[in-house]
Protein backbone atom coordinates (compact mmCIF):
# COMPACT_ATOMS: atom_id res chain seq x y z
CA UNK A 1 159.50 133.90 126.57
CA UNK A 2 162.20 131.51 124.70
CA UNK A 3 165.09 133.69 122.92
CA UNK A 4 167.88 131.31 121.10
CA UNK A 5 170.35 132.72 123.23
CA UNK A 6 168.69 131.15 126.75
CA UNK A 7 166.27 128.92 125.26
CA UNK A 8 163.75 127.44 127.92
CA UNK A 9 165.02 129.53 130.83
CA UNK A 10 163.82 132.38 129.50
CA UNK A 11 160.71 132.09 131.57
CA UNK A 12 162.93 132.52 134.51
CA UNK A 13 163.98 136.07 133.73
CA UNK A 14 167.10 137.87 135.50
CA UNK A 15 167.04 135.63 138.54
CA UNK A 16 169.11 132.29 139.70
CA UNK A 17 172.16 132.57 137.93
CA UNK A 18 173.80 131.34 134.52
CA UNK A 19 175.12 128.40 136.06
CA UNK A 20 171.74 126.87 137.28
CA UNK A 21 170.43 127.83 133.90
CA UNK A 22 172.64 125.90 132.22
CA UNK A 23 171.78 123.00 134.38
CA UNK A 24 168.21 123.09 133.96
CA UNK A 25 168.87 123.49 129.96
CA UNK A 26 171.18 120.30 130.22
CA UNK A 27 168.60 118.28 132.05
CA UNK A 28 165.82 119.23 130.06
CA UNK A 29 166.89 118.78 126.09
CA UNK A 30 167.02 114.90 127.43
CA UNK A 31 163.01 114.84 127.63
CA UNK A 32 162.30 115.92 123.98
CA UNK A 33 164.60 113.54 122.12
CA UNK A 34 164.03 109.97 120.99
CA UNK A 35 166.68 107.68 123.16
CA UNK A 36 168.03 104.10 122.05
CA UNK A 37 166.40 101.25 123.18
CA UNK A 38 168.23 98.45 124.96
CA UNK A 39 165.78 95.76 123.10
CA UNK A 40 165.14 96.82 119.66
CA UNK A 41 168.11 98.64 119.37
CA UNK A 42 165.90 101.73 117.96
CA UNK A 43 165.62 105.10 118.84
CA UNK A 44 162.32 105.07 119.94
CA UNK A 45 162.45 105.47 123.71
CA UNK A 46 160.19 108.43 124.74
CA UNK A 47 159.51 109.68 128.52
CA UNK A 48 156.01 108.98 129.50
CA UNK A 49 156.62 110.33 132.96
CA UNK A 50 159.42 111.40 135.85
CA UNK A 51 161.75 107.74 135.60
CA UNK A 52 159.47 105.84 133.70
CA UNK A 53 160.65 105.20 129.47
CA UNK A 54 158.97 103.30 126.81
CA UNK A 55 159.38 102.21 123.64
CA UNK A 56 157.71 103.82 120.81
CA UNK A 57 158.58 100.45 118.37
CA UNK A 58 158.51 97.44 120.67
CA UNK A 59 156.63 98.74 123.60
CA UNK A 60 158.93 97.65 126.31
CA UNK A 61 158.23 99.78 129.54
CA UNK A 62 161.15 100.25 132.23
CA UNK A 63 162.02 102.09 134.85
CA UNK A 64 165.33 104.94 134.40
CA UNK A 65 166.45 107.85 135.11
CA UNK A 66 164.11 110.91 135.45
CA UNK A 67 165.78 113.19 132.90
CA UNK A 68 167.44 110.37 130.82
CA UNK A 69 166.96 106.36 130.65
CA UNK A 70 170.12 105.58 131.42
């Protein structure tokens, strides 16, 4: 269960600490958001899976980062 105050780590209850929830929060918001793409300049880059990006506009695929494109 998702409250505001913990968001997604909710599901993980009492256990593991603040800390490590607040890393798992950090790496996941990256998934969900539209990033900028180095082509088209848009922000239209969208995670298809674990490292691999593509563009929602000019359909370039590439290889990144598993949590962002970087």
């Amino acid at each position: 269960m998702a409250t505001k105050k913990v968001g997604i780590t909710g599901k993980y209850g009492v256990r593991y600490g603040r800390m490590i929830k607040e890393r798992v929060i950090k790496a996941t918001e990256g998934l969900t958001i539209s990033h900028k793409c180095d082509a088209c300049l848009r922000f239209s880059v969208n995670r298809v899976s674990a490292g691999i990006w593509q563009c929602g506009k000019c359909g370039r695929k590439f290889a990144g980062k598993a949590y962002k494109p970087a």
